[in-house]
C-alpha atoms as a PDB file:
ATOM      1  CA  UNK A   1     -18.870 -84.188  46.732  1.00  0.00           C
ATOM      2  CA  UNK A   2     -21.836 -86.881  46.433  1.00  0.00           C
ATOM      3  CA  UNK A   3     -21.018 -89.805  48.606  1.00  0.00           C
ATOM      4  CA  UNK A   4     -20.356 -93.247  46.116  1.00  0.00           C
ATOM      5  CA  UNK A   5     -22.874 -95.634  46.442  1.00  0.00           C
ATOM      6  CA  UNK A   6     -21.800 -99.792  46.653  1.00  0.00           C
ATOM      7  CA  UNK A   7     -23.757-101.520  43.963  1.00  0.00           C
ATOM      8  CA  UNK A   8     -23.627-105.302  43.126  1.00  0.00           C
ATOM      9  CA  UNK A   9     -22.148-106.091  39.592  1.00  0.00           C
ATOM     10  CA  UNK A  10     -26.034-106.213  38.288  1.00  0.00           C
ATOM     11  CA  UNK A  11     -26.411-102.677  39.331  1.00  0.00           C
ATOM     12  CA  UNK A  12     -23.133-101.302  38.220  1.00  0.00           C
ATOM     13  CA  UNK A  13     -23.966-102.947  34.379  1.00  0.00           C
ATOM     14  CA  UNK A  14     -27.319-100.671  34.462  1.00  0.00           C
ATOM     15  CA  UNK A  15     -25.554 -97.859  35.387  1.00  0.00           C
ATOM     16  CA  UNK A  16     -22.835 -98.258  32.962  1.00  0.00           C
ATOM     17  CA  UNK A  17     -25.438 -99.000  30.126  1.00  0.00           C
ATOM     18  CA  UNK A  18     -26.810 -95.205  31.492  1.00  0.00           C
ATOM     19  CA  UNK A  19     -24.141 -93.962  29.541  1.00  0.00           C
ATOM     20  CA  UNK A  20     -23.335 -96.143  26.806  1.00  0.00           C
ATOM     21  CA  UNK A  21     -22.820 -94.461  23.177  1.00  0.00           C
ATOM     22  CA  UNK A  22     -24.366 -95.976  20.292  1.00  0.00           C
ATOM     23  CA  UNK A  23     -23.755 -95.076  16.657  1.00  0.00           C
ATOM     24  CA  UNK A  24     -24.487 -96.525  13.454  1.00  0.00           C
ATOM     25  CA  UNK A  25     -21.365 -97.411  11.564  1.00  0.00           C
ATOM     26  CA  UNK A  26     -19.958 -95.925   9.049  1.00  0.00           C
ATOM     27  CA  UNK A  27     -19.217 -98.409   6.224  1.00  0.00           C
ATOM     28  CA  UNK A  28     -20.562-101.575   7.613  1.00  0.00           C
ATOM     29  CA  UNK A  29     -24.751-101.543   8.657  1.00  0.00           C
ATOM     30  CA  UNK A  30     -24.074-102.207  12.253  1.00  0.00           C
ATOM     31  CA  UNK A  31     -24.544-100.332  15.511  1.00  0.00           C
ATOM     32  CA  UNK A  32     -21.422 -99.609  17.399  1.00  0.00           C
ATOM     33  CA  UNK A  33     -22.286 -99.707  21.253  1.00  0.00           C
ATOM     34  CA  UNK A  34     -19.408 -98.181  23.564  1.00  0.00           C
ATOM     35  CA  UNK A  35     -19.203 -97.633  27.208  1.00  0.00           C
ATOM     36  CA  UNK A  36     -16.926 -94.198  27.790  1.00  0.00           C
ATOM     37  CA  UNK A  37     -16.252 -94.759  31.492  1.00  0.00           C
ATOM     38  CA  UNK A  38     -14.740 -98.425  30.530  1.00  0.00           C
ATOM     39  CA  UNK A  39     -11.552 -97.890  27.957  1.00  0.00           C
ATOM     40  CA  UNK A  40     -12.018-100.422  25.113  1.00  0.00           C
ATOM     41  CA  UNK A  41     -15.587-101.300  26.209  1.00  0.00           C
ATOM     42  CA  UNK A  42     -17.354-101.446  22.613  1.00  0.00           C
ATOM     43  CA  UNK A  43     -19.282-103.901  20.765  1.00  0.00           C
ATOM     44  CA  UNK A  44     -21.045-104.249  17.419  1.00  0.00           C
ATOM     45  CA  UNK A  45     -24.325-105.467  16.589  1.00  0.00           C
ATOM     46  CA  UNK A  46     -26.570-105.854  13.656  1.00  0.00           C
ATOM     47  CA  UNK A  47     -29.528-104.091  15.430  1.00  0.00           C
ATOM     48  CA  UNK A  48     -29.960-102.219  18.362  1.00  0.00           C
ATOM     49  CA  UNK A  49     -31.153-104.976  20.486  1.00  0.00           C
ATOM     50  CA  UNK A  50     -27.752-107.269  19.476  1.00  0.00           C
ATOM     51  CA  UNK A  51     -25.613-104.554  20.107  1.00  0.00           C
ATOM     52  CA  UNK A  52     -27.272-103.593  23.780  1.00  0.00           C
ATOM     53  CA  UNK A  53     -27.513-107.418  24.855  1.00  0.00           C
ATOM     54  CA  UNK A  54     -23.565-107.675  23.602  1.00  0.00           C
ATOM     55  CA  UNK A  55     -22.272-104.955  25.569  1.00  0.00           C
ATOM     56  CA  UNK A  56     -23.922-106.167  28.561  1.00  0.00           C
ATOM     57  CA  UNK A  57     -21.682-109.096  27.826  1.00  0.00           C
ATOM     58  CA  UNK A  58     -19.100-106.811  27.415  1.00  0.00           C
ATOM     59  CA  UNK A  59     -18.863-104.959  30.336  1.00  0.00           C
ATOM     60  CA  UNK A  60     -19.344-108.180  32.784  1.00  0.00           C
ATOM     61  CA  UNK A  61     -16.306-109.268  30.866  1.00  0.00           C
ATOM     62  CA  UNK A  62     -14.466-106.231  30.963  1.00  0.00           C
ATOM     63  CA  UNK A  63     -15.126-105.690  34.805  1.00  0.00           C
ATOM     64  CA  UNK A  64     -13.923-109.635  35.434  1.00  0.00           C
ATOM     65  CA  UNK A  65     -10.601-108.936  33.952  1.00  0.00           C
ATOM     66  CA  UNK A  66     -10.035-106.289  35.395  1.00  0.00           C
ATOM     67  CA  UNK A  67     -10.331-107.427  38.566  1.00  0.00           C
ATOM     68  CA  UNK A  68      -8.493-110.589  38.024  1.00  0.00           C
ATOM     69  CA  UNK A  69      -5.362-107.914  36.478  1.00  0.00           C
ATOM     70  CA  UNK A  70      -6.037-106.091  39.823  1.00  0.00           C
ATOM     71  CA  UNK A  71      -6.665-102.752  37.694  1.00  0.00           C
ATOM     72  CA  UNK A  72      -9.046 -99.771  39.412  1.00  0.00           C
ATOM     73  CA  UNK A  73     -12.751-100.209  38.158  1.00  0.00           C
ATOM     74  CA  UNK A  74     -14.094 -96.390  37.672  1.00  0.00           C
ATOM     75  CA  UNK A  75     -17.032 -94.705  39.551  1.00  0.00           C
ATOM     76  CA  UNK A  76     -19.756 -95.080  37.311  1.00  0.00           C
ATOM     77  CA  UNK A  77     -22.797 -92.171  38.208  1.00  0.00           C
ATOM     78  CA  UNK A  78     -21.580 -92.536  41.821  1.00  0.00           C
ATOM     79  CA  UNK A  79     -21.474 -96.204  41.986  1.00  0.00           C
ATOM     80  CA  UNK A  80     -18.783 -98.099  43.061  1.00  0.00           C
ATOM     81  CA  UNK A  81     -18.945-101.967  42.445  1.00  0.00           C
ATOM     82  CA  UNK A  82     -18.672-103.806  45.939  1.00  0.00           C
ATOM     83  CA  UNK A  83     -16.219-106.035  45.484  1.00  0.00           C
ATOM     84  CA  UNK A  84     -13.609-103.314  44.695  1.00  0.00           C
ATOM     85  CA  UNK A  85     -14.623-101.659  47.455  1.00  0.00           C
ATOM     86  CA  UNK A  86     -14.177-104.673  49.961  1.00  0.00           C
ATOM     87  CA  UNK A  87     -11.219-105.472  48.279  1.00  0.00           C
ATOM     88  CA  UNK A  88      -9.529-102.404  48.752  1.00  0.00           C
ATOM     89  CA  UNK A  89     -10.099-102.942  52.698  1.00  0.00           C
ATOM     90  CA  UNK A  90      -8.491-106.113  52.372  1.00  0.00           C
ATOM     91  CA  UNK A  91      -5.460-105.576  50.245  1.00  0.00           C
ATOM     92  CA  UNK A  92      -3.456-104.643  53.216  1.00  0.00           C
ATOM     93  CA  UNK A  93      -4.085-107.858  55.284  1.00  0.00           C
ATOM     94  CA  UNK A  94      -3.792-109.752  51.835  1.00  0.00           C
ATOM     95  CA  UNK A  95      -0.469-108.619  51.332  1.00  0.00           C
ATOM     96  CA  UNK A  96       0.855-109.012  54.964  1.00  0.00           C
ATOM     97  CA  UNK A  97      -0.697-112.471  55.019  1.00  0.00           C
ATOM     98  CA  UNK A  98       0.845-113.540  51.775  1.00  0.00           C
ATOM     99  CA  UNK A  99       4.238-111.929  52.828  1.00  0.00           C
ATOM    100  CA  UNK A 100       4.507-114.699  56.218  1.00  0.00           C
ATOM    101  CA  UNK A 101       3.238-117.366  54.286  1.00  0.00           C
ATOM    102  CA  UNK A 102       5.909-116.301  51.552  1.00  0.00           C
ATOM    103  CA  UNK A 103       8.441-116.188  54.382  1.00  0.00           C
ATOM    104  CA  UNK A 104       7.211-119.618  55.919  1.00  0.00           C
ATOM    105  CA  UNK A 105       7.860-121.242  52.588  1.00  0.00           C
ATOM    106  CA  UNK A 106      11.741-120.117  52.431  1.00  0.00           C
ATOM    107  CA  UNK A 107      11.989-120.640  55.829  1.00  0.00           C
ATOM    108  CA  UNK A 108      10.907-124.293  55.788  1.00  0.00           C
ATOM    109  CA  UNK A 109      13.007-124.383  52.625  1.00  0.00           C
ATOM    110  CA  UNK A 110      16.008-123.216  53.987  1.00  0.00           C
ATOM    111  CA  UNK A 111      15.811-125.156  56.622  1.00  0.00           C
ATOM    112  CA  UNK A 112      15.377-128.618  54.479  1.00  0.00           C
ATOM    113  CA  UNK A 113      18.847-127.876  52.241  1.00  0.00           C
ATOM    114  CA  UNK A 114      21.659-130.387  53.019  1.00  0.00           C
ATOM    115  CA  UNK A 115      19.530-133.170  54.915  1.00  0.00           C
END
């Protein structure tokens, strides 16, 4: 199995555009640009060049969200984006962190009812 490789988001957009589809469309004259490794990841342009600089858009976009929704962001050729990666690490100590600070909060709460 080929060891993943940690790429900054720059790098992970040129890999992703490594596999991006692009088809003319069929009633409209526009090119469809879709990236298969990124559900939903599709753009239209009126020319080639539109459709490419879109999707770049696109996928920056679609990578943001999904890290803001905390969803998985695929292995693309072997590249993992860095920040998953990192974050993945952290999760744990995230979690346990917010869970005392959670139970500071009701604590303090608690302990302010009825004065």
């Amino acid at each position: 199995m080929p060891k993943e490789r940690l790429v900054t988001l720059r790098e992970y957009v040129q890999e992703a555009l490594k596999n991006a589809v692009y088809e003319k469309g069929e009633v409209l004259d526009v090119i469809i640009a879709e990236v298969p490794d990124l559900p939903g990841c599709f753009v239209q342009g009126r020319t080639f060049e539109e459709a490419r600089e879109d999707l770049i858009d696109a996928i920056e976009l679609w990578v943001m969200s999904a890290l803001m929704d905390g969803d998985e962001i695929p292995v693309i050729n072997g590249c993992r984006l860095a920040v998953t990666a990192q974050r993945r690490k952290a999760s744990g100590a995230v979690k346990r962190k917010a869970h005392a600070r959670a139970e500071a909060r009701t604590h303090s709460q608690t302990a302010s009812v009825g004065f």
